[in-house]
C-alpha atoms as a PDB file:
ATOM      1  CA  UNK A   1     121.395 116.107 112.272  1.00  0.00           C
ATOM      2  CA  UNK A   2     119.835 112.837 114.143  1.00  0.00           C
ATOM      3  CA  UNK A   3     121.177 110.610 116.420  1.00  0.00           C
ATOM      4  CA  UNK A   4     119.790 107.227 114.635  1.00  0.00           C
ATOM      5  CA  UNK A   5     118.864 103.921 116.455  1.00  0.00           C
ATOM      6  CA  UNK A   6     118.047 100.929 114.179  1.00  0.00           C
ATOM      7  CA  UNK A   7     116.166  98.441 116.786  1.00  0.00           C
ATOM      8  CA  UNK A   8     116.456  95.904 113.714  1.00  0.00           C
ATOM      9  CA  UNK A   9     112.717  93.404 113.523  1.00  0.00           C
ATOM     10  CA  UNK A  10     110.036  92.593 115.656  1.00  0.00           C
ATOM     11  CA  UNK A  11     108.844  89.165 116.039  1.00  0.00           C
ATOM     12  CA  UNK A  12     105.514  88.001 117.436  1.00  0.00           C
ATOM     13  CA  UNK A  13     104.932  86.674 120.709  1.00  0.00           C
ATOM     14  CA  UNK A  14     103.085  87.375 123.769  1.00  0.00           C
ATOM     15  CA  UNK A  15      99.571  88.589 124.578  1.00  0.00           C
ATOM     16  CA  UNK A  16      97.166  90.877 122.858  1.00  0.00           C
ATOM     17  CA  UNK A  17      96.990  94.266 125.799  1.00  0.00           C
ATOM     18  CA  UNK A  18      94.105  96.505 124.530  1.00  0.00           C
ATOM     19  CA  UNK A  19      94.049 100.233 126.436  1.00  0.00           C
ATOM     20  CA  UNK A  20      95.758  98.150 129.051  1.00  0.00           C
ATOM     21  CA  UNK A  21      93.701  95.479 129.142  1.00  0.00           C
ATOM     22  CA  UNK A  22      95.038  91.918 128.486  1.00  0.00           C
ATOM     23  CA  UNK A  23      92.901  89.321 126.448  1.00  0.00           C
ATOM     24  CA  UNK A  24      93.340  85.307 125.996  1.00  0.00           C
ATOM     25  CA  UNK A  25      96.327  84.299 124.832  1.00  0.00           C
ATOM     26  CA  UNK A  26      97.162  84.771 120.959  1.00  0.00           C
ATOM     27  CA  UNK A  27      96.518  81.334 119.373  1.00  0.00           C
ATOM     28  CA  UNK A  28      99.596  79.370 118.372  1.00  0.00           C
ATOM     29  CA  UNK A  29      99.071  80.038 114.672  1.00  0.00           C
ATOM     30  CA  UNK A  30      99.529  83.404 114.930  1.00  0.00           C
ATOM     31  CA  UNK A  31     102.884  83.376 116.678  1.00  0.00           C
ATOM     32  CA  UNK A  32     104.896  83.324 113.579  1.00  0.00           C
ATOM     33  CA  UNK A  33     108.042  84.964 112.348  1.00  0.00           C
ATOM     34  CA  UNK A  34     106.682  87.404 110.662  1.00  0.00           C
ATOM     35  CA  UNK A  35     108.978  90.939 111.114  1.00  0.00           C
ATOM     36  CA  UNK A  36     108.328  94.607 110.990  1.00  0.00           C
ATOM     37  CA  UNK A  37     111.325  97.156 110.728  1.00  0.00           C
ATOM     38  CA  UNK A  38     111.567  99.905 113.342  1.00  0.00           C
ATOM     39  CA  UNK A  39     113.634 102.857 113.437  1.00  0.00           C
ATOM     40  CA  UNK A  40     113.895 106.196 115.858  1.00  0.00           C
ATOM     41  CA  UNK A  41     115.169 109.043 115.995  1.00  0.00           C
ATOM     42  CA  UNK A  42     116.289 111.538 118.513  1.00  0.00           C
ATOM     43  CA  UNK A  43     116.363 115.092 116.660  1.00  0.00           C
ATOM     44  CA  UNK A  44     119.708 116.466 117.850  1.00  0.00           C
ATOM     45  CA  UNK A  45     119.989 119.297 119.406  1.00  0.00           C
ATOM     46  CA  UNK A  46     116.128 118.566 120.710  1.00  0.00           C
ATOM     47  CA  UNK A  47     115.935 118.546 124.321  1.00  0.00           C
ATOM     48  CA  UNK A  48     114.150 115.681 125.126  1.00  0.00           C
ATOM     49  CA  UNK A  49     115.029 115.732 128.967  1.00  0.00           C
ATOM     50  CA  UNK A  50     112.732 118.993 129.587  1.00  0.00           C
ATOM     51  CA  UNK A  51     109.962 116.990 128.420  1.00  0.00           C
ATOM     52  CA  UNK A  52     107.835 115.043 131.759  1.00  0.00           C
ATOM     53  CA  UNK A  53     104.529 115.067 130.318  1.00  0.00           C
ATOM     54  CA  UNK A  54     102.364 114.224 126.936  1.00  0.00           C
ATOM     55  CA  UNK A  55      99.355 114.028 125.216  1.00  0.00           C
ATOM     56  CA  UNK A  56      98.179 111.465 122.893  1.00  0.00           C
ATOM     57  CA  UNK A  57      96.430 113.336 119.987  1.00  0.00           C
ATOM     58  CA  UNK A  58      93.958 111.030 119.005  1.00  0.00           C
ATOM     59  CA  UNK A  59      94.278 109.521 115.241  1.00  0.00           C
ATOM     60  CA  UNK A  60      91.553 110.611 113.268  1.00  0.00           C
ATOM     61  CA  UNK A  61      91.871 108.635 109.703  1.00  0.00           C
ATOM     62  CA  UNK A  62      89.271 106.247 109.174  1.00  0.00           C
ATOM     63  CA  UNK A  63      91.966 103.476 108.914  1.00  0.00           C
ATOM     64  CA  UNK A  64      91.917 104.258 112.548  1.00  0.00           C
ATOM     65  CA  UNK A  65      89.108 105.437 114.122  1.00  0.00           C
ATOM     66  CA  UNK A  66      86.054 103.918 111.804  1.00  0.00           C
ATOM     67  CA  UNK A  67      87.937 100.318 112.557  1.00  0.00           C
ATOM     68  CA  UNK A  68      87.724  98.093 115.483  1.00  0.00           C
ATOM     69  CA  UNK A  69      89.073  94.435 116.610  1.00  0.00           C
ATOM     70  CA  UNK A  70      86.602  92.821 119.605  1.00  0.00           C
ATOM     71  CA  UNK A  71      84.719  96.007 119.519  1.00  0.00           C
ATOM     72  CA  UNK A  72      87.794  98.842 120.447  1.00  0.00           C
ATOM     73  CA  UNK A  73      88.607 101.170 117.870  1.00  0.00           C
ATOM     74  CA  UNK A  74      92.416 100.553 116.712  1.00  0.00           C
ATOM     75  CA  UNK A  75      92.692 104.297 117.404  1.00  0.00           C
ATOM     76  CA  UNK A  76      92.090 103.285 121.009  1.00  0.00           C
ATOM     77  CA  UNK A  77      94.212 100.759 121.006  1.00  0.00           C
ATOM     78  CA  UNK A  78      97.295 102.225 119.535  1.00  0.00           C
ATOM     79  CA  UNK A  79      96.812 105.701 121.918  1.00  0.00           C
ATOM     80  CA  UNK A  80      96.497 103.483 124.821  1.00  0.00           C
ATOM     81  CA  UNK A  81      99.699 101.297 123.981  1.00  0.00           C
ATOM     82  CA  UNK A  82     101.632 104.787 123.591  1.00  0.00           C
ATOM     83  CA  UNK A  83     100.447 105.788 126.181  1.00  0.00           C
ATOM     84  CA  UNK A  84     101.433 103.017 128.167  1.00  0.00           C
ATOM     85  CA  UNK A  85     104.942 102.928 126.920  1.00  0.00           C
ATOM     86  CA  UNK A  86     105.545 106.482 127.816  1.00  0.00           C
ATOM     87  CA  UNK A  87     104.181 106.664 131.000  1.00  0.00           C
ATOM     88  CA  UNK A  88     106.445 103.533 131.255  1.00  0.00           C
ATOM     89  CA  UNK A  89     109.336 105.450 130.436  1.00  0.00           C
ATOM     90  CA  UNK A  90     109.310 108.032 133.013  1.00  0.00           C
ATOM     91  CA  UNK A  91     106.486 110.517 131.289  1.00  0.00           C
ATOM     92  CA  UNK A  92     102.856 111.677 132.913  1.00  0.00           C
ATOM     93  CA  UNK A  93     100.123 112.273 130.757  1.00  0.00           C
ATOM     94  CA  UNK A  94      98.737 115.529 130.483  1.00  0.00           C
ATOM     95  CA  UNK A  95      95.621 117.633 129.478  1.00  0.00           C
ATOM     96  CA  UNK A  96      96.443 118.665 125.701  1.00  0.00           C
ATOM     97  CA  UNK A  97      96.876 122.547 126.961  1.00  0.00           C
ATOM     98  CA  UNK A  98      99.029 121.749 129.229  1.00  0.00           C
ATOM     99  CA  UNK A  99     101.447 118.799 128.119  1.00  0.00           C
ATOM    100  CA  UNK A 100     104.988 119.850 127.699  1.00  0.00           C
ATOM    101  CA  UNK A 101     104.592 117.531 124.696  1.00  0.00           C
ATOM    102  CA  UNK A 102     102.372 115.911 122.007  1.00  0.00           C
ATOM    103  CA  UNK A 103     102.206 112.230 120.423  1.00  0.00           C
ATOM    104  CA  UNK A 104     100.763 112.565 117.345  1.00  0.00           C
ATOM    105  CA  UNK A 105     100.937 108.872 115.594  1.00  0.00           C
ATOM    106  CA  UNK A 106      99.624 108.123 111.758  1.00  0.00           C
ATOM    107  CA  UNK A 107      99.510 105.341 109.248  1.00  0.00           C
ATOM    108  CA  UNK A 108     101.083 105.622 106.254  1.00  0.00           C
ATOM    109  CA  UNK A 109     100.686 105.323 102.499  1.00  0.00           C
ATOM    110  CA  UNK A 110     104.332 103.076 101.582  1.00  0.00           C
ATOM    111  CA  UNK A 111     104.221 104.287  97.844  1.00  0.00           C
ATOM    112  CA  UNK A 112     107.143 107.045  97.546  1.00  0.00           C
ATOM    113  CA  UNK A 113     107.254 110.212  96.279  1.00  0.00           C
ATOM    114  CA  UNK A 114     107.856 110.454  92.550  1.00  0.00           C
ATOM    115  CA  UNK A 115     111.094 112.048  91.396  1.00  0.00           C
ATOM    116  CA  UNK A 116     110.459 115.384  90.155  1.00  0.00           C
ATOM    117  CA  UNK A 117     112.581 118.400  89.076  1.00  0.00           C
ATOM    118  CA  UNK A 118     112.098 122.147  88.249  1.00  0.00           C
ATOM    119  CA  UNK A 119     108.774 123.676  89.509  1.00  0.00           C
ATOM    120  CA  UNK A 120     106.953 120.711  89.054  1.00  0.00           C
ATOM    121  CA  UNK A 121     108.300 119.607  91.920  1.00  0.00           C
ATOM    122  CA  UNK A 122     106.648 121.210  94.868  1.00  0.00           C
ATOM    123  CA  UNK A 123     103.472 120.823  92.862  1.00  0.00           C
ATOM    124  CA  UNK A 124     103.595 117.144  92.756  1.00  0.00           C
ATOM    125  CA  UNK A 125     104.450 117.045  96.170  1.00  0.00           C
ATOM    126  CA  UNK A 126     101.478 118.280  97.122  1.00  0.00           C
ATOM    127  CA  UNK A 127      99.358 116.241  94.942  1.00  0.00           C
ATOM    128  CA  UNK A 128     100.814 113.255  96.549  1.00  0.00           C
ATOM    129  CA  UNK A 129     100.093 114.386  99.378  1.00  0.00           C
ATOM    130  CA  UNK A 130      96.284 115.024  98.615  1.00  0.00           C
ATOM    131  CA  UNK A 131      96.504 111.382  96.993  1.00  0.00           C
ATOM    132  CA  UNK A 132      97.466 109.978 100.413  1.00  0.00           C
ATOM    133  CA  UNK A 133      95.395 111.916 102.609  1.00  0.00           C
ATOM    134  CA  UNK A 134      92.259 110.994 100.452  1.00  0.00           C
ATOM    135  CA  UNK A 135      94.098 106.615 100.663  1.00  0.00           C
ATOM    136  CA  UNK A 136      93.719 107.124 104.269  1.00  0.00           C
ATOM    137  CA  UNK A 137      90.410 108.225 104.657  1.00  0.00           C
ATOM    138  CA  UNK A 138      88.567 105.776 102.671  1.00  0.00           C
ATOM    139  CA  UNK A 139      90.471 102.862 103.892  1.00  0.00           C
ATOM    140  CA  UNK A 140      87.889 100.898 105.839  1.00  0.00           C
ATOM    141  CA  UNK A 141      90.738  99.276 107.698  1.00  0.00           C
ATOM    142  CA  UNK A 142      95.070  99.780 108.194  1.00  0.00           C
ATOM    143  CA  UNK A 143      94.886  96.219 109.450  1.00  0.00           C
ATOM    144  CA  UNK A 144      93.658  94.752 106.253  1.00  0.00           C
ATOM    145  CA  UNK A 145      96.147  96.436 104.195  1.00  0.00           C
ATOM    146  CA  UNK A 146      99.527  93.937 103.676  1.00  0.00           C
ATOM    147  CA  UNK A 147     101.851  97.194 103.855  1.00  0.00           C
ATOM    148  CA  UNK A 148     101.811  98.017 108.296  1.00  0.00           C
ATOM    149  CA  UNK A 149     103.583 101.464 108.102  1.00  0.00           C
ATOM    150  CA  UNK A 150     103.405 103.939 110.931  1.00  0.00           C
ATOM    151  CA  UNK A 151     105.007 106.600 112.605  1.00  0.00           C
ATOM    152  CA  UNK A 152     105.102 108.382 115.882  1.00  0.00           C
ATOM    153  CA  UNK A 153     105.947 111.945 116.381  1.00  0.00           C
ATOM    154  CA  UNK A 154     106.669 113.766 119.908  1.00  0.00           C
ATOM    155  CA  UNK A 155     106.579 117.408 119.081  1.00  0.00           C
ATOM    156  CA  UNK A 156     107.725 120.073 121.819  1.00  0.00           C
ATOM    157  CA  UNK A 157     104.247 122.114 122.883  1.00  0.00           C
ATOM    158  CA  UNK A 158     105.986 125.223 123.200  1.00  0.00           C
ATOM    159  CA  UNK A 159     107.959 125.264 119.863  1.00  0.00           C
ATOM    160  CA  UNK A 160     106.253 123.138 117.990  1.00  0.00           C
ATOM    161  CA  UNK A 161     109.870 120.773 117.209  1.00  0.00           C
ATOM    162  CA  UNK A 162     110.038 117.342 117.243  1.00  0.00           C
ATOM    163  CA  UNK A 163     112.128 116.022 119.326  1.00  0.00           C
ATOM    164  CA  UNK A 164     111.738 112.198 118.392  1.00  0.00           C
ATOM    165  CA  UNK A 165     110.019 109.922 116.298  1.00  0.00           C
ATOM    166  CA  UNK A 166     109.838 106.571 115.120  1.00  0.00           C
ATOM    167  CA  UNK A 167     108.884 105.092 111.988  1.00  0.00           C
ATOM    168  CA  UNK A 168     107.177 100.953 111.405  1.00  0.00           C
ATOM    169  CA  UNK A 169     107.447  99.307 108.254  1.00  0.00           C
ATOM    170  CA  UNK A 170     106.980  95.910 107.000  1.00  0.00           C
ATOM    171  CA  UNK A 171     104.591  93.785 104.905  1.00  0.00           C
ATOM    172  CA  UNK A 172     102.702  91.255 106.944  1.00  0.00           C
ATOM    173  CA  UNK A 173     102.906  87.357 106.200  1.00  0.00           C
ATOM    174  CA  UNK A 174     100.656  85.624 103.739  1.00  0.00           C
ATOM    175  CA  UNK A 175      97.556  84.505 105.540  1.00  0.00           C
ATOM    176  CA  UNK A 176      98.009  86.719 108.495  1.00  0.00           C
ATOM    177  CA  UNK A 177      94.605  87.834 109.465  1.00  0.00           C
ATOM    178  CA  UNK A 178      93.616  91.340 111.441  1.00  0.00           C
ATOM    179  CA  UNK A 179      94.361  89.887 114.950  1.00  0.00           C
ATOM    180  CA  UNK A 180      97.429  88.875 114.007  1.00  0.00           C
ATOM    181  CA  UNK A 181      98.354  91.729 112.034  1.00  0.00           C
ATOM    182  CA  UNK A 182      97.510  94.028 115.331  1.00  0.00           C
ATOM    183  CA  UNK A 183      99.335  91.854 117.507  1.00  0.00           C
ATOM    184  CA  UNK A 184     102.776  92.374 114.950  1.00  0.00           C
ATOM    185  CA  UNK A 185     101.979  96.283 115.382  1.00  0.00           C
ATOM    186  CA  UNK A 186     101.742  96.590 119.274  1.00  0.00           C
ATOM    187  CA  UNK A 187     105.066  94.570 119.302  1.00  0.00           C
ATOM    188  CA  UNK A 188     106.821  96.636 116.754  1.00  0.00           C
ATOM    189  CA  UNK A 189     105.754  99.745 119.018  1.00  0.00           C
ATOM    190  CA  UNK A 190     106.735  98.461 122.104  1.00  0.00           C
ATOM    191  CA  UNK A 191     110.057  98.066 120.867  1.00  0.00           C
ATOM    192  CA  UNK A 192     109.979 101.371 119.026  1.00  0.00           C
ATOM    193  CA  UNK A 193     109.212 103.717 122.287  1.00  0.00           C
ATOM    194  CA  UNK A 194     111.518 101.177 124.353  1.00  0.00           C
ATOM    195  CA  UNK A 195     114.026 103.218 122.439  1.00  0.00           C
ATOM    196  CA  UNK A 196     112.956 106.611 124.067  1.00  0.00           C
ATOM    197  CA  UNK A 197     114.973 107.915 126.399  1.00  0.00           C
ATOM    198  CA  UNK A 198     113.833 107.403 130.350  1.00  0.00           C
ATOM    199  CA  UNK A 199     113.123 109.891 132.351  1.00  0.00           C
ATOM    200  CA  UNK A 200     114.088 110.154 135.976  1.00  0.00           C
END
Protein backbone atom coordinates (compact mmCIF):
# COMPACT_ATOMS: atom_id res chain seq x y z
CA UNK A 1 0.00 0.00 0.00
CA UNK A 2 1.26 3.77 -0.91
CA UNK A 3 0.69 6.83 0.59
CA UNK A 4 -0.09 8.89 -2.83
CA UNK A 5 0.62 12.66 -3.42
CA UNK A 6 -0.76 14.14 -6.70
CA UNK A 7 1.37 17.59 -6.97
CA UNK A 8 -1.18 18.27 -9.97
CA UNK A 9 1.01 20.35 -13.31
CA UNK A 10 4.03 22.11 -13.71
CA UNK A 11 4.18 25.28 -15.52
CA UNK A 12 7.25 26.99 -16.97
CA UNK A 13 9.01 29.76 -15.54
CA UNK A 14 12.27 30.67 -14.21
CA UNK A 15 15.88 30.02 -15.23
CA UNK A 16 17.61 27.18 -16.94
CA UNK A 17 20.25 25.69 -13.63
CA UNK A 18 22.58 23.12 -15.33
CA UNK A 19 24.69 20.82 -12.54
CA UNK A 20 24.04 23.92 -10.52
CA UNK A 21 24.97 26.29 -12.74
CA UNK A 22 22.51 29.06 -13.83
CA UNK A 23 22.44 30.31 -17.56
CA UNK A 24 20.68 33.57 -19.22
CA UNK A 25 17.37 33.87 -18.68
CA UNK A 26 14.85 31.54 -20.71
CA UNK A 27 13.55 33.75 -23.58
CA UNK A 28 9.98 34.96 -23.25
CA UNK A 29 8.70 32.55 -25.89
CA UNK A 30 9.45 29.75 -24.09
CA UNK A 31 7.63 30.64 -20.90
CA UNK A 32 4.40 29.15 -21.90
CA UNK A 33 1.71 27.11 -20.26
CA UNK A 34 2.66 24.16 -21.27
CA UNK A 35 2.07 21.31 -18.19
CA UNK A 36 3.60 18.06 -17.19
CA UNK A 37 1.80 15.71 -14.59
CA UNK A 38 3.74 14.62 -11.52
CA UNK A 39 2.99 12.10 -9.05
CA UNK A 40 4.99 10.39 -5.87
CA UNK A 41 4.87 7.98 -3.88
CA UNK A 42 5.98 7.06 -0.46
CA UNK A 43 6.01 3.06 -0.30
CA UNK A 44 4.33 2.45 3.06
CA UNK A 45 5.72 0.76 5.45
CA UNK A 46 9.30 2.04 3.79
CA UNK A 47 11.30 3.85 6.21
CA UNK A 48 12.31 6.73 4.57
CA UNK A 49 13.59 8.59 7.81
CA UNK A 50 16.71 6.07 8.19
CA UNK A 51 17.76 7.23 4.94
CA UNK A 52 20.62 10.58 5.25
CA UNK A 53 22.56 9.84 2.29
CA UNK A 54 22.33 8.90 -1.69
CA UNK A 55 23.82 8.22 -4.75
CA UNK A 56 22.83 9.30 -8.10
CA UNK A 57 23.30 6.24 -10.43
CA UNK A 58 24.12 7.76 -13.49
CA UNK A 59 21.49 7.21 -16.55
CA UNK A 60 22.99 5.29 -19.11
CA UNK A 61 20.33 5.24 -22.21
CA UNK A 62 21.46 7.06 -25.07
CA UNK A 63 18.34 9.33 -24.77
CA UNK A 64 20.47 10.45 -21.93
CA UNK A 65 23.89 10.21 -22.02
CA UNK A 66 24.73 10.38 -26.05
CA UNK A 67 22.54 13.88 -25.85
CA UNK A 68 23.56 17.26 -24.81
CA UNK A 69 21.98 21.00 -24.68
CA UNK A 70 25.04 23.89 -24.68
CA UNK A 71 27.44 21.08 -24.58
CA UNK A 72 26.27 19.07 -20.98
CA UNK A 73 24.97 15.77 -21.38
CA UNK A 74 21.12 15.73 -20.19
CA UNK A 75 22.35 12.82 -18.05
CA UNK A 76 24.39 15.48 -16.28
CA UNK A 77 21.93 17.68 -16.04
CA UNK A 78 19.12 15.67 -14.67
CA UNK A 79 21.75 13.83 -11.89
CA UNK A 80 22.84 17.20 -10.93
CA UNK A 81 19.18 18.68 -10.50
CA UNK A 82 18.45 15.45 -8.24
CA UNK A 83 21.02 15.86 -6.72
CA UNK A 84 20.43 19.25 -5.85
CA UNK A 85 16.94 18.71 -4.69
CA UNK A 86 17.95 16.07 -2.29
CA UNK A 87 20.73 17.48 -0.79
CA UNK A 88 18.12 20.33 -0.52
CA UNK A 89 15.93 18.26 1.38
CA UNK A 90 18.03 17.29 4.20
CA UNK A 91 20.15 14.28 2.31
CA UNK A 92 24.25 14.07 1.77
CA UNK A 93 25.53 12.49 -1.11
CA UNK A 94 27.46 9.53 -0.82
CA UNK A 95 30.07 7.20 -2.53
CA UNK A 96 27.77 4.44 -4.28
CA UNK A 97 29.21 1.69 -1.59
CA UNK A 98 28.40 3.50 0.95
CA UNK A 99 25.01 5.51 0.42
CA UNK A 100 22.25 4.39 2.64
CA UNK A 101 20.35 4.92 -0.63
CA UNK A 102 20.29 5.00 -4.47
CA UNK A 103 18.53 7.41 -7.15
CA UNK A 104 18.22 5.60 -10.03
CA UNK A 105 16.10 7.94 -12.63
CA UNK A 106 14.98 6.70 -16.40
CA UNK A 107 12.97 7.87 -19.33
CA UNK A 108 10.25 6.15 -20.40
CA UNK A 109 8.55 4.55 -23.38
CA UNK A 110 4.48 6.05 -22.77
CA UNK A 111 3.01 3.14 -24.98
CA UNK A 112 1.31 0.60 -22.36
CA UNK A 113 1.49 -2.78 -21.92
CA UNK A 114 -0.83 -4.84 -24.09
CA UNK A 115 -3.57 -6.80 -22.35
CA UNK A 116 -2.72 -10.31 -22.26
CA UNK A 117 -4.11 -13.46 -20.56
CA UNK A 118 -3.04 -17.13 -19.93
CA UNK A 119 0.73 -17.83 -20.40
CA UNK A 120 1.10 -15.48 -22.98
CA UNK A 121 1.16 -13.10 -20.61
CA UNK A 122 4.48 -13.04 -18.88
CA UNK A 123 5.90 -13.69 -22.32
CA UNK A 124 4.67 -10.55 -23.79
CA UNK A 125 5.70 -8.77 -20.92
CA UNK A 126 8.95 -9.37 -21.52
CA UNK A 127 8.95 -8.68 -25.11
CA UNK A 128 7.72 -5.29 -24.32
CA UNK A 129 10.08 -4.87 -22.31
CA UNK A 130 12.95 -5.80 -24.84
CA UNK A 131 10.88 -3.44 -27.30
CA UNK A 132 11.45 -0.53 -24.89
CA UNK A 133 14.81 -1.12 -23.80
CA UNK A 134 15.97 -1.39 -27.53
CA UNK A 135 13.31 2.52 -28.04
CA UNK A 136 15.61 3.86 -25.53
CA UNK A 137 18.80 3.10 -26.78
CA UNK A 138 18.56 4.25 -30.23
CA UNK A 139 16.79 7.38 -29.42
CA UNK A 140 19.30 10.05 -30.36
CA UNK A 141 17.48 12.38 -28.02
CA UNK A 142 14.39 12.19 -24.91
CA UNK A 143 14.14 15.90 -25.56
CA UNK A 144 13.06 15.60 -29.12
CA UNK A 145 10.49 13.11 -28.42
CA UNK A 146 6.76 15.03 -27.79
CA UNK A 147 5.93 12.28 -24.99
CA UNK A 148 8.48 13.77 -21.57
CA UNK A 149 7.96 10.67 -19.28
CA UNK A 150 10.28 9.92 -16.41
CA UNK A 151 10.62 8.44 -13.23
CA UNK A 152 12.74 8.51 -10.17
CA UNK A 153 13.36 5.66 -7.90
CA UNK A 154 15.12 5.82 -4.27
CA UNK A 155 15.83 2.25 -3.45
CA UNK A 156 17.09 1.29 0.21
CA UNK A 157 21.04 0.04 -0.28
CA UNK A 158 20.71 -2.50 2.21
CA UNK A 159 17.41 -4.19 1.05
CA UNK A 160 17.21 -3.27 -2.12
CA UNK A 161 13.20 -1.60 -1.48
CA UNK A 162 12.08 1.39 -2.72
CA UNK A 163 11.07 3.57 -0.55
CA UNK A 164 9.79 6.43 -2.97
CA UNK A 165 9.44 7.37 -6.36
CA UNK A 166 8.00 9.70 -8.63
CA UNK A 167 6.73 9.44 -11.98
CA UNK A 168 6.60 12.75 -15.05
CA UNK A 169 4.29 12.62 -17.76
CA UNK A 170 3.03 14.95 -20.27
CA UNK A 171 3.26 15.76 -24.00
CA UNK A 172 5.09 18.97 -24.69
CA UNK A 173 3.41 21.99 -26.65
CA UNK A 174 3.45 22.28 -30.39
CA UNK A 175 6.55 24.15 -31.41
CA UNK A 176 8.35 23.68 -28.18
CA UNK A 177 11.92 23.20 -29.07
CA UNK A 178 14.76 21.13 -26.86
CA UNK A 179 15.53 24.13 -24.54
CA UNK A 180 12.27 24.54 -23.80
CA UNK A 181 11.35 21.08 -23.50
CA UNK A 182 14.39 20.72 -20.76
CA UNK A 183 13.40 23.68 -19.03
CA UNK A 184 9.46 21.96 -18.58
CA UNK A 185 11.47 18.78 -17.19
CA UNK A 186 13.75 20.44 -14.47
CA UNK A 187 10.49 22.20 -13.30
CA UNK A 188 8.37 19.15 -13.23
CA UNK A 189 11.30 17.57 -11.03
CA UNK A 190 11.71 20.21 -8.80
CA UNK A 191 8.28 19.94 -7.86
CA UNK A 192 8.37 16.16 -7.88
CA UNK A 193 11.35 15.73 -5.11
CA UNK A 194 9.80 18.96 -3.31
CA UNK A 195 7.39 16.24 -2.36
CA UNK A 196 10.08 14.09 -0.49
CA UNK A 197 10.03 14.11 2.85
CA UNK A 198 12.83 16.51 4.75
CA UNK A 199 15.15 15.34 6.73
CA UNK A 200 16.31 16.91 9.94
Amino acid sequence: MSNLTCLGSVTLAGLLAIAGCSSSPAPQDLLGQTTLGVVSHVDVPADVSAVRTFYVVPNNQLAMSNSYIEGVALQQVFAGRIANRLTGRGLMQAPADSADARVVFVVRNPTPAPALAGNSAGLGYADQLLAEAKSLQTSDNFLESDQMNMRIDIIRSTTNQTIWHGTIAGVAAPGEDNRGRLLEMLAAVDKMLSAYPTQK
